[in-house]
Protein backbone atom coordinates (compact mmCIF):
# COMPACT_ATOMS: atom_id res chain seq x y z
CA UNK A 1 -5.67 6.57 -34.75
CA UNK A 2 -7.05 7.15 -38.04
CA UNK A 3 -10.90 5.09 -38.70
CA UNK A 4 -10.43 2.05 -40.41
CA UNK A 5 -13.14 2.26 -43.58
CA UNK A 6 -11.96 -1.08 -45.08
CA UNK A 7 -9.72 -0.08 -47.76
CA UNK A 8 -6.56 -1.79 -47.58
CA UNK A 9 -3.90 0.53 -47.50
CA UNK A 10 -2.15 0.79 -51.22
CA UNK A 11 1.39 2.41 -53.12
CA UNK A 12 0.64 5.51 -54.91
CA UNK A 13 2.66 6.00 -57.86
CA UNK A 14 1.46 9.21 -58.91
CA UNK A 15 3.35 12.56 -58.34
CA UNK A 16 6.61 10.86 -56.99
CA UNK A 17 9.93 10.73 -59.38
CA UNK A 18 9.99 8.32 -62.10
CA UNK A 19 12.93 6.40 -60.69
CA UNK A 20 11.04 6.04 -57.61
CA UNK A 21 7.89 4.67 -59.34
CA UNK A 22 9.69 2.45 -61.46
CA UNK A 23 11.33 0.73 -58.19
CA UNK A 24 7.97 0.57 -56.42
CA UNK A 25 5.75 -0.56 -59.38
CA UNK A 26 6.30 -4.22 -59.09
CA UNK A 27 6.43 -3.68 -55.30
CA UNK A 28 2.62 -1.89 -56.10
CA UNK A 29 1.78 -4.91 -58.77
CA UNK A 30 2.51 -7.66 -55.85
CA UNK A 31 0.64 -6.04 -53.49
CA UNK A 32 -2.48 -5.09 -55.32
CA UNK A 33 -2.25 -9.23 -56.59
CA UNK A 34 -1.76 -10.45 -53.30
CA UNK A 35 -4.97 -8.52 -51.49
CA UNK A 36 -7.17 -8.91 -54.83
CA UNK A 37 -7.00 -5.09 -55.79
CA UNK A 38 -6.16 -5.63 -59.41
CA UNK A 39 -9.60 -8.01 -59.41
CA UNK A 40 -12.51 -7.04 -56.72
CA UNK A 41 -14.63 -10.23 -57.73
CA UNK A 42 -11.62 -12.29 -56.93
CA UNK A 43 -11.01 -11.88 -53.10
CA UNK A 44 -10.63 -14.94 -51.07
CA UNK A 45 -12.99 -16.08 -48.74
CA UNK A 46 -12.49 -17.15 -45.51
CA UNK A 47 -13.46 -20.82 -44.12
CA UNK A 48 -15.86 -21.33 -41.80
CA UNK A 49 -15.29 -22.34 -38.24
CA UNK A 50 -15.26 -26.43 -38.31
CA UNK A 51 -13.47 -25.82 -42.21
CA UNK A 52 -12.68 -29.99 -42.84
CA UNK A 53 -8.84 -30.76 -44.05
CA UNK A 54 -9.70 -30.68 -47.21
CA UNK A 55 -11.32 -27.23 -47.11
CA UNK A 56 -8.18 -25.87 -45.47
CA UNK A 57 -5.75 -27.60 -48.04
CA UNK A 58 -7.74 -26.23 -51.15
CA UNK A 59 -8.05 -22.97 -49.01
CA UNK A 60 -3.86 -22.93 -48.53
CA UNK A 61 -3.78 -23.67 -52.76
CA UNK A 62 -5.58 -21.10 -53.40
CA UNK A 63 -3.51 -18.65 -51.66
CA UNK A 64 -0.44 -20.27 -53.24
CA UNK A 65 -1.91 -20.24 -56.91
CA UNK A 66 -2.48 -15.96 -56.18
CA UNK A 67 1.22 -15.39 -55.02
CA UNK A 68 2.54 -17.22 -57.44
CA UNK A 69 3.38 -15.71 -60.86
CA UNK A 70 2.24 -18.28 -62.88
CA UNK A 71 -1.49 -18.85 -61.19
CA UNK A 72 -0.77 -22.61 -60.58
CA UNK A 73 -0.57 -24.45 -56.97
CA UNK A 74 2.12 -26.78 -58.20
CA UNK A 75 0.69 -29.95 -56.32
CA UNK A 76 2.92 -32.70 -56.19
């Protein structure tokens, strides 16, 4: 098993056909969104053991507000 160095594993789009890398670049723009690729200073943070409910509901927002498109948690 290859040693795990702490890079998250990413979609190269480089030296493949163009039809190819046109399929898998939003698949590659998702991803690198999702883990915080696109923005190193931005990666989430985990909670702390003993994390109150309103840690873990502003926690669970924040995750929603980077998957969705539009950077908003929509809280209703």
């Amino acid at each position: 098993m290859a040693k795990n160095d702490g890079r998250k594993p990413s979609v190269i789009l480089t030296g493949i056909p163009y039809e190819t890398a046109r399929v898998l670049r939003p698949v590659k723009t998702t991803l690198d969104m999702i883990t915080g690729a696109v923005n190193i200073n931005n990666e989430l943070i985990g909670l702390k053991k003993g994390a109150s409910t309103d840690e873990v509901v502003e926690k669970i927002n924040e995750i929603i507000r980077r998957l969705n498109a539009s950077g908003g948690d929509h809280v209703q």
